[in-house]
N, C-alpha and C. Protein backbone atom coordinates (compact mmCIF):
# COMPACT_ATOMS: atom_id res chain seq x y z
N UNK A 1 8.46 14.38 -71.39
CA UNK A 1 7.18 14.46 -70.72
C UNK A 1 6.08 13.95 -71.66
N UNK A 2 5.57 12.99 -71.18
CA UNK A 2 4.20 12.48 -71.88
C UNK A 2 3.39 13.54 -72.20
N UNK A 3 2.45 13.22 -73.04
CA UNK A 3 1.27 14.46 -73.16
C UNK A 3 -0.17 13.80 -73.17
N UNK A 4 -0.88 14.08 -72.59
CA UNK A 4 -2.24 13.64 -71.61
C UNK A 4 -3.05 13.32 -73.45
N UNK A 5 -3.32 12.30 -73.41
CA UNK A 5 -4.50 12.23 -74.47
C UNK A 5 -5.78 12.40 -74.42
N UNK A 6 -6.27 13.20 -75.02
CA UNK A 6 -7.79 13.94 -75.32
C UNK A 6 -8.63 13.45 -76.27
N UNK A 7 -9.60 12.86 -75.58
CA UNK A 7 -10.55 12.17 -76.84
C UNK A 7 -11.72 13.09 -77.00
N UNK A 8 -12.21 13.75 -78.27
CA UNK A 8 -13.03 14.78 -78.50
C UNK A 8 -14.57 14.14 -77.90
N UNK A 9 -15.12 14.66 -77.12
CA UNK A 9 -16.28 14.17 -76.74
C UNK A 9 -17.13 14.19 -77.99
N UNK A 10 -17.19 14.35 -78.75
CA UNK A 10 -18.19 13.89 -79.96
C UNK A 10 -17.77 12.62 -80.17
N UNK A 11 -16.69 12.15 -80.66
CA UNK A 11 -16.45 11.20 -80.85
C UNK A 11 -16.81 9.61 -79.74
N UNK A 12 -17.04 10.26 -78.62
CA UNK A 12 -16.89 9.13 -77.65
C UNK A 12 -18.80 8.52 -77.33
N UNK A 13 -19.22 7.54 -78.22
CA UNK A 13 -21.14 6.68 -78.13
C UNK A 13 -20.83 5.93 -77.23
N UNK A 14 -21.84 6.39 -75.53
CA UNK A 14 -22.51 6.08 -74.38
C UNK A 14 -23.30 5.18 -74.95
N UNK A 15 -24.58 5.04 -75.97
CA UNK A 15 -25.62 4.51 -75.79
C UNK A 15 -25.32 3.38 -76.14
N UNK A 16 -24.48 3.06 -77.54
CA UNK A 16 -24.03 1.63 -77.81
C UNK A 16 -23.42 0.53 -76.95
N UNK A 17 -22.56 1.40 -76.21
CA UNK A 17 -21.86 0.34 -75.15
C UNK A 17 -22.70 -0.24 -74.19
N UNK A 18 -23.53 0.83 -73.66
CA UNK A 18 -24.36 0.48 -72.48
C UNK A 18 -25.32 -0.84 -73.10
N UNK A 19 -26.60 -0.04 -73.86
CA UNK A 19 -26.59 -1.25 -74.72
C UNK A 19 -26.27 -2.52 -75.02
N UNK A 20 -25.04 -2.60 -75.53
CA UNK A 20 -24.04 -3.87 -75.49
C UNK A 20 -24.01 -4.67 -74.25
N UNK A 21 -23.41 -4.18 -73.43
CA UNK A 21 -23.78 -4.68 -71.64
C UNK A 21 -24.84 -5.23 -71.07
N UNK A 22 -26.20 -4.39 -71.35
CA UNK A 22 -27.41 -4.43 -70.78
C UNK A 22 -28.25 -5.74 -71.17
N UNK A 23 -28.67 -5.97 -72.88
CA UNK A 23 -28.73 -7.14 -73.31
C UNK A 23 -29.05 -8.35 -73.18
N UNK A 24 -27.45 -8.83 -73.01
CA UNK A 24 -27.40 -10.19 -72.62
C UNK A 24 -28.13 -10.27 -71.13
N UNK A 25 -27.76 -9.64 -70.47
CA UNK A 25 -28.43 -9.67 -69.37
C UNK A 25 -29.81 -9.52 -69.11
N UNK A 26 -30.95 -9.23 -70.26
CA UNK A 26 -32.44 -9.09 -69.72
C UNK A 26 -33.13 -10.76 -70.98
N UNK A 27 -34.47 -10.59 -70.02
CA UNK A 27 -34.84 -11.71 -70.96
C UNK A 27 -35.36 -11.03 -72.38
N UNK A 28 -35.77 -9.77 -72.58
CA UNK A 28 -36.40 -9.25 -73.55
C UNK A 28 -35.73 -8.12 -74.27
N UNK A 29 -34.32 -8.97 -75.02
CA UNK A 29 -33.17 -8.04 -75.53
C UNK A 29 -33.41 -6.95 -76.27
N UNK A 30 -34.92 -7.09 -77.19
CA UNK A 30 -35.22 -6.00 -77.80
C UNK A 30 -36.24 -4.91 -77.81
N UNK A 31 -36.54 -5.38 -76.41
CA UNK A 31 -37.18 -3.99 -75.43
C UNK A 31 -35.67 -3.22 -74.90
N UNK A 32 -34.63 -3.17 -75.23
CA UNK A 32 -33.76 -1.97 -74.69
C UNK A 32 -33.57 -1.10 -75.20
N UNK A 33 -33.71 -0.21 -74.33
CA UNK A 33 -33.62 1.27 -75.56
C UNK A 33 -33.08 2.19 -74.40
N UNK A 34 -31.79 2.78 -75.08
CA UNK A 34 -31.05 3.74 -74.38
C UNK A 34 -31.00 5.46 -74.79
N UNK A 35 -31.76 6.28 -74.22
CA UNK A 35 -31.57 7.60 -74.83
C UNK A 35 -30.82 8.39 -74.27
N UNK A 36 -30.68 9.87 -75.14
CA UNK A 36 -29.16 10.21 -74.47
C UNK A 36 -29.86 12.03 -73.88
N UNK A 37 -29.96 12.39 -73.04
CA UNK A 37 -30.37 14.18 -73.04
C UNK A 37 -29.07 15.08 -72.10
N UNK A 38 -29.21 16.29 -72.94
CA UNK A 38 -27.93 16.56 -72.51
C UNK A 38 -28.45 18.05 -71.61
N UNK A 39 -27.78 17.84 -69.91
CA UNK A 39 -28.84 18.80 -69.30
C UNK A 39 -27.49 19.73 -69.08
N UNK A 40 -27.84 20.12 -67.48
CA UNK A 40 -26.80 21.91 -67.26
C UNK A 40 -25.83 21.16 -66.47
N UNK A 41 -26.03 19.51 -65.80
CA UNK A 41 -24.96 19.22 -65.27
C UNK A 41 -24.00 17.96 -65.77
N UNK A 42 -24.37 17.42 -67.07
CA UNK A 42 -24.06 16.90 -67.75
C UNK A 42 -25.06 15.99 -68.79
N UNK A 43 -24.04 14.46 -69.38
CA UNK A 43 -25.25 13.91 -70.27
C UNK A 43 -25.91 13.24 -69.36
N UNK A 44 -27.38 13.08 -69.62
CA UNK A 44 -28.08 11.30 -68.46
C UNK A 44 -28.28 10.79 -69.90
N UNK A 45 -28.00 9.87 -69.67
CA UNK A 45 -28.58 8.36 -70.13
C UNK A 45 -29.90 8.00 -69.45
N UNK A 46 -30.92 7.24 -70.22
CA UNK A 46 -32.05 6.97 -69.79
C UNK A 46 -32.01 5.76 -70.59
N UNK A 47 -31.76 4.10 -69.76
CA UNK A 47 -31.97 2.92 -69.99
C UNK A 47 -33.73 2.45 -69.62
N UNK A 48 -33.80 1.75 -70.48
CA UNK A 48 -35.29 1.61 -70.55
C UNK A 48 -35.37 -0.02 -70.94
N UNK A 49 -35.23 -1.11 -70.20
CA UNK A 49 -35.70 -2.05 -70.12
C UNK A 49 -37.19 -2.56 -70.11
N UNK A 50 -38.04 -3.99 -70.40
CA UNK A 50 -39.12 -4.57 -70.80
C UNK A 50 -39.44 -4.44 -68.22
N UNK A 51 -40.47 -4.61 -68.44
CA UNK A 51 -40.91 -4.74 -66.80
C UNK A 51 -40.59 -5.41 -66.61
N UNK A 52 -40.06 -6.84 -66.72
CA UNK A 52 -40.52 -7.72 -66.26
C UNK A 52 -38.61 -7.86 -66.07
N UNK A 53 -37.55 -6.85 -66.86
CA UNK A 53 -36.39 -7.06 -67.03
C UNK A 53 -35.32 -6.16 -65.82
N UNK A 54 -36.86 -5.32 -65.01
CA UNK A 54 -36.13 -4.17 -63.96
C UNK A 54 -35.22 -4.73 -63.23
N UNK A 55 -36.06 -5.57 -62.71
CA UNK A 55 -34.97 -6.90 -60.93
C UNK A 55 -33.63 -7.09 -61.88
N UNK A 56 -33.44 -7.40 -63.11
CA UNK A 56 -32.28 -8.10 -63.67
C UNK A 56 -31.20 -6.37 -63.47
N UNK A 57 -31.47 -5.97 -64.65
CA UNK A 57 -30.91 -4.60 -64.73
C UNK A 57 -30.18 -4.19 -62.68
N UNK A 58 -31.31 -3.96 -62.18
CA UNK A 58 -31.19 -3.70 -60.62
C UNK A 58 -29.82 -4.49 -60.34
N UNK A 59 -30.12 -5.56 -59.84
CA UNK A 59 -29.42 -6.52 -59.21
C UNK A 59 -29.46 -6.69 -57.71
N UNK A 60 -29.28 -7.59 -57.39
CA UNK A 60 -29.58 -7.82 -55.67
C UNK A 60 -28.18 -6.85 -55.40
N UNK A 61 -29.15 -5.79 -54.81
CA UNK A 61 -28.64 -4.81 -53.41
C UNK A 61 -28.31 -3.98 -54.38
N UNK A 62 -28.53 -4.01 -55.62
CA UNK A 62 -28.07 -2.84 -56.74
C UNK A 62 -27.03 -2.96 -57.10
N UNK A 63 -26.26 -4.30 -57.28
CA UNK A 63 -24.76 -4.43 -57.59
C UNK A 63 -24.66 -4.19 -59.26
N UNK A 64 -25.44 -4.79 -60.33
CA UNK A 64 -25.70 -4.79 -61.08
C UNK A 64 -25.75 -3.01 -62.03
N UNK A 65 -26.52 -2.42 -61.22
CA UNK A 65 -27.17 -1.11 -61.69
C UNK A 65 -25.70 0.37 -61.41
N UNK A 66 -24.79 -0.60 -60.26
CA UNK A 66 -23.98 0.41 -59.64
C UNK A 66 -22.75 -0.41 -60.83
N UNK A 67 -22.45 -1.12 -61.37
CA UNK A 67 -21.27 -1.57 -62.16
C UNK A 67 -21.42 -0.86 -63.44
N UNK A 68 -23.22 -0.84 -63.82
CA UNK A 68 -23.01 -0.16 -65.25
C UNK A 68 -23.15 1.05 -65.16
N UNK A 69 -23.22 1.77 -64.26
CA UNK A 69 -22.70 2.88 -63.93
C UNK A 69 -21.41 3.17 -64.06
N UNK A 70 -20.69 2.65 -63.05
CA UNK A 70 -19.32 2.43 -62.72
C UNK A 70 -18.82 2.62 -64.48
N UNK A 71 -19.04 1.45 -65.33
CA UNK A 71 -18.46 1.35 -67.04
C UNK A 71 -18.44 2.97 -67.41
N UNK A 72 -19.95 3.44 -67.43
CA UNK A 72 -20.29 4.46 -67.98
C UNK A 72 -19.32 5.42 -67.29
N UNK A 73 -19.22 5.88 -66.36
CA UNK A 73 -18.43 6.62 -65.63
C UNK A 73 -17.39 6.85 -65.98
N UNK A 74 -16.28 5.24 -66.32
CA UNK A 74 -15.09 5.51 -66.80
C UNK A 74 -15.14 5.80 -67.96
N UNK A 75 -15.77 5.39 -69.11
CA UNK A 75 -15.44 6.18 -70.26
C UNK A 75 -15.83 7.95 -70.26
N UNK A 76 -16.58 8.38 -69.63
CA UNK A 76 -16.97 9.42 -69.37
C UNK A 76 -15.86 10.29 -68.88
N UNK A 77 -14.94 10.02 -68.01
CA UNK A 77 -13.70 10.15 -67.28
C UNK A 77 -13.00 10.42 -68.67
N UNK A 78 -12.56 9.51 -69.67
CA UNK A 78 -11.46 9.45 -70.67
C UNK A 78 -12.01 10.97 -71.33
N UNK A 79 -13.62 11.15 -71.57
CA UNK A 79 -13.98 12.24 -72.69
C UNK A 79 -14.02 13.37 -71.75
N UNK A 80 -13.42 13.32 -70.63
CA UNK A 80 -13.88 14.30 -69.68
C UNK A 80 -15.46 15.15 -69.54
N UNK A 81 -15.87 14.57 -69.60
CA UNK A 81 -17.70 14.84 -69.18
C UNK A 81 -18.16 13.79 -68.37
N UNK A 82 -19.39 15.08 -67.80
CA UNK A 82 -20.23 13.96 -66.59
C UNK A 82 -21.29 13.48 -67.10
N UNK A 83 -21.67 12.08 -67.24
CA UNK A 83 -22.37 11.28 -67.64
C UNK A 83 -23.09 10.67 -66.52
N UNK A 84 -24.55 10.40 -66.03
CA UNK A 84 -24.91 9.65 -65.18
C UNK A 84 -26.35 8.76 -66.12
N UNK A 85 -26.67 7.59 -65.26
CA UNK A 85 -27.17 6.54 -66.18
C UNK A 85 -28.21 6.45 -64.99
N UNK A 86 -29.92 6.49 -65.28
CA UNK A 86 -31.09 6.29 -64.98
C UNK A 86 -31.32 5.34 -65.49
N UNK A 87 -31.91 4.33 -64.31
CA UNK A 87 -32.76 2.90 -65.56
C UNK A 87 -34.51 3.34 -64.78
N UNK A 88 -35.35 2.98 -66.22
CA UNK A 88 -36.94 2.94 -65.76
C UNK A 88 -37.15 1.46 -66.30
């Protein structure tokens, strides 16, 4: 019987990856800034893009905003915690 692998949630950085992702994708790479607060129903992430970088982040019909979610989600899954991702 296999045995389920457990990755210690300390060990497992949300903000870098997202980060990493977010980036390439805005025109003003070093207006991103990702913070992390940890509430009663899990962590949020709070992505914080330049104004002018929201529409990108978004994506037409929110495809964009629902994938880096989606990323975040699955690693969140591996550390078993709930993670959800706000962009302003």
């Amino acid at each position: 019987m296999m045995e389920e692998n457990k990755v210690p949630t300390a060990d497992i950085d949300f903000k870098t990856p997202l980060t990493d992702l977010v980036r390439p994708i805005v025109d003003t790479p070093d207006a991103v800034n990702v913070t992390e607060e940890e509430t009663e129903s899990g962590l949020v992430l709070t992505l914080t893009v330049a104004e002018g970088d929201v529409g990108m982040i978004i994506g037409k019909h929110g495809k964009i905003a629902r994938a880096l979610r989606t990323v975040v989600k699955a690693a969140a899954k591996i550390s078993g915690k709930k993670v959800s991702v706000e962009i302003k």
